[in-house]
Protein backbone atom coordinates (compact mmCIF):
# COMPACT_ATOMS: atom_id res chain seq x y z
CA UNK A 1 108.43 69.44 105.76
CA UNK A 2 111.57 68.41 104.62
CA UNK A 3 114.58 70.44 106.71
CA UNK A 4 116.77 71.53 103.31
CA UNK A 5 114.23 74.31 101.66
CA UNK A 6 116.96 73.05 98.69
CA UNK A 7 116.57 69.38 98.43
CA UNK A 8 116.22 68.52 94.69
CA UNK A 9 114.45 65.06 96.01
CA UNK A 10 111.01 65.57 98.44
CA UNK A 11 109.98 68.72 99.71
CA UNK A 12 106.91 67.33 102.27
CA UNK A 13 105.71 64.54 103.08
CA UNK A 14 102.19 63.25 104.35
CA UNK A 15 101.59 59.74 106.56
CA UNK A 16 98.17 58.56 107.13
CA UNK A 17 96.28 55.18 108.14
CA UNK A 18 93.74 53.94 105.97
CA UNK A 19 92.16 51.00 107.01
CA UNK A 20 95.15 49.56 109.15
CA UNK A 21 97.42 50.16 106.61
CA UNK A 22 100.00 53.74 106.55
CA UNK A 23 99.18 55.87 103.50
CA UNK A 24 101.98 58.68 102.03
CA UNK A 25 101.79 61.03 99.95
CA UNK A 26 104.94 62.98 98.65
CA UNK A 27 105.12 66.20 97.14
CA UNK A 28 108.40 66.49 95.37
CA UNK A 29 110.58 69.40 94.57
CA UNK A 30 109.96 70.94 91.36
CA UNK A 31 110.73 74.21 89.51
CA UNK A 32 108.63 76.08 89.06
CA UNK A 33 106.14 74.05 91.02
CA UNK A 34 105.78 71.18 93.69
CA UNK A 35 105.04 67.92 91.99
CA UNK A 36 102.65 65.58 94.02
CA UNK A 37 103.46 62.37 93.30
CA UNK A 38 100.53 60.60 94.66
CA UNK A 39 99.37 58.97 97.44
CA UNK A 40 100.07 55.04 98.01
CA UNK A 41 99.65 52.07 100.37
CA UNK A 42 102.94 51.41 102.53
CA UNK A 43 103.78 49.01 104.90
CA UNK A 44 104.56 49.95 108.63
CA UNK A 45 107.24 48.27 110.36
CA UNK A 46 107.56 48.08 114.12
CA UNK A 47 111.11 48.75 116.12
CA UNK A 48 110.76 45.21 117.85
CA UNK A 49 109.44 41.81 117.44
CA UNK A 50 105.88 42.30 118.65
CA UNK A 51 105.61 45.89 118.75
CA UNK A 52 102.69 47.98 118.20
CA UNK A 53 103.79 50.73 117.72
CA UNK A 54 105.10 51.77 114.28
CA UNK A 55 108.60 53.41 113.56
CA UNK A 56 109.17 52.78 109.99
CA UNK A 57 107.44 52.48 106.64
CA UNK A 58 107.94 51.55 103.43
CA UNK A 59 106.31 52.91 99.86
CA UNK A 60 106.83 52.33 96.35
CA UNK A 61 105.80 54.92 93.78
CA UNK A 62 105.61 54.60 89.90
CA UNK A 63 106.26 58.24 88.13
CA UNK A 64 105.82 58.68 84.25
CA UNK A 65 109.60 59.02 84.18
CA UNK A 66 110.97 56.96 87.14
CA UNK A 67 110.48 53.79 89.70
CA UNK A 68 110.77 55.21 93.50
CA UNK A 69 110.85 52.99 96.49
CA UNK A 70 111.16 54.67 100.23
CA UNK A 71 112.27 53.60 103.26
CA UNK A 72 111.42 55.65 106.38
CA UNK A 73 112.45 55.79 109.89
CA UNK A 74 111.53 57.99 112.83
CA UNK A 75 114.97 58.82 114.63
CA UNK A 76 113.69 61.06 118.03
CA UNK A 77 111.19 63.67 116.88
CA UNK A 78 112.94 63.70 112.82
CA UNK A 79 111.53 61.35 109.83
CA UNK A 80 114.16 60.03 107.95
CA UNK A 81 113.39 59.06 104.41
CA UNK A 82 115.62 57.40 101.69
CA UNK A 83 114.26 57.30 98.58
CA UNK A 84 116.00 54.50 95.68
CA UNK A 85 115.17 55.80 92.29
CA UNK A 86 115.27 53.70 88.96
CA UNK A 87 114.89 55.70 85.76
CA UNK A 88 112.26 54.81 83.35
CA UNK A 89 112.82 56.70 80.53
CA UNK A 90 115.75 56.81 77.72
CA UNK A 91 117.54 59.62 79.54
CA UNK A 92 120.72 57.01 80.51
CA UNK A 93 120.51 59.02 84.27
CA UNK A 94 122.43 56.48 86.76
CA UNK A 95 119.76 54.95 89.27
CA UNK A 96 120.49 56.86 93.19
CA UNK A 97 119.62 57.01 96.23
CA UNK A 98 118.96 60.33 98.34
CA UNK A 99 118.22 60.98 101.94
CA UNK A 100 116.07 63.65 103.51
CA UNK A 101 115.32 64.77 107.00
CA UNK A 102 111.78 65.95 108.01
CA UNK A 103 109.83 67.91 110.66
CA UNK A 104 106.62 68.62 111.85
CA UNK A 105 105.80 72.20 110.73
C-alpha cells in the first residue's frame, strides 16, 4: 500500500514470481475508482554481482492513454517505486516521472 492515501500516481502494488520471473500488478489511483492496470512480467535485479537474492525490479506497462515503465527498489522494510510516464494520446501532457513509497499492510 502506497504510504500517501493522496498520491495521484499508484495506490498498491502487488509482486509475485511466476515461473522464475517477478510478476506486478498495479492498481492506480483513480476517482471515483482504483484503476488496475494489469499484471506484467518484470525483471528482478540483485544488489550485487552474484546475488540471489532480489532487491529491485523493473516493469513496463502499456495503458490506453499512456507508456509506463517502473523501477523499484527495496530500501529497509519500504518499496520504492518510480514510475516514467510517456503520454499516448493527443492531450500535449509533458512526459514525468513520480515516486512513491510502499508498505506492507
Amino acid at each position: 500500500m502506497n504510504y500517501n492515501k493522496n498520491s495521484t500516481g499508484i495506490s498498491r502494488v502487488e509482486i509475485d514470481d511466476w515461473e522464475g520471473l517477478p510478476t506486478v500488478r498495479i492498481t492506480g489511483a483513480g476517482c471515483p475508482d482504483p484503476i488496475d492496470w494489469g499484471m506484467v512480467a518484470g525483471t528482478a535485479f540483485a544488489a550485487v554481482v552474484g546475488g540471489k537474492r532480489a532487491a529491485g525490479f523493473t516493469a513496463s506497462f502499456e495503458l490506453v492513454f499512456a507508456h509506463v515503465l517502473l523501477t523499484g527498489r527495496l530500501d529497509q522494510r519500504r518499496l520504492v517505486i518510480d514510475a516514467y510516464s510517456t503520454f499516448l494520446d493527443s492531450s500535449g501532457r509533458a512526459s514525468y516521472c513520480q515516486r512513491d513509497s510502499f508498505y506492507l499492510p
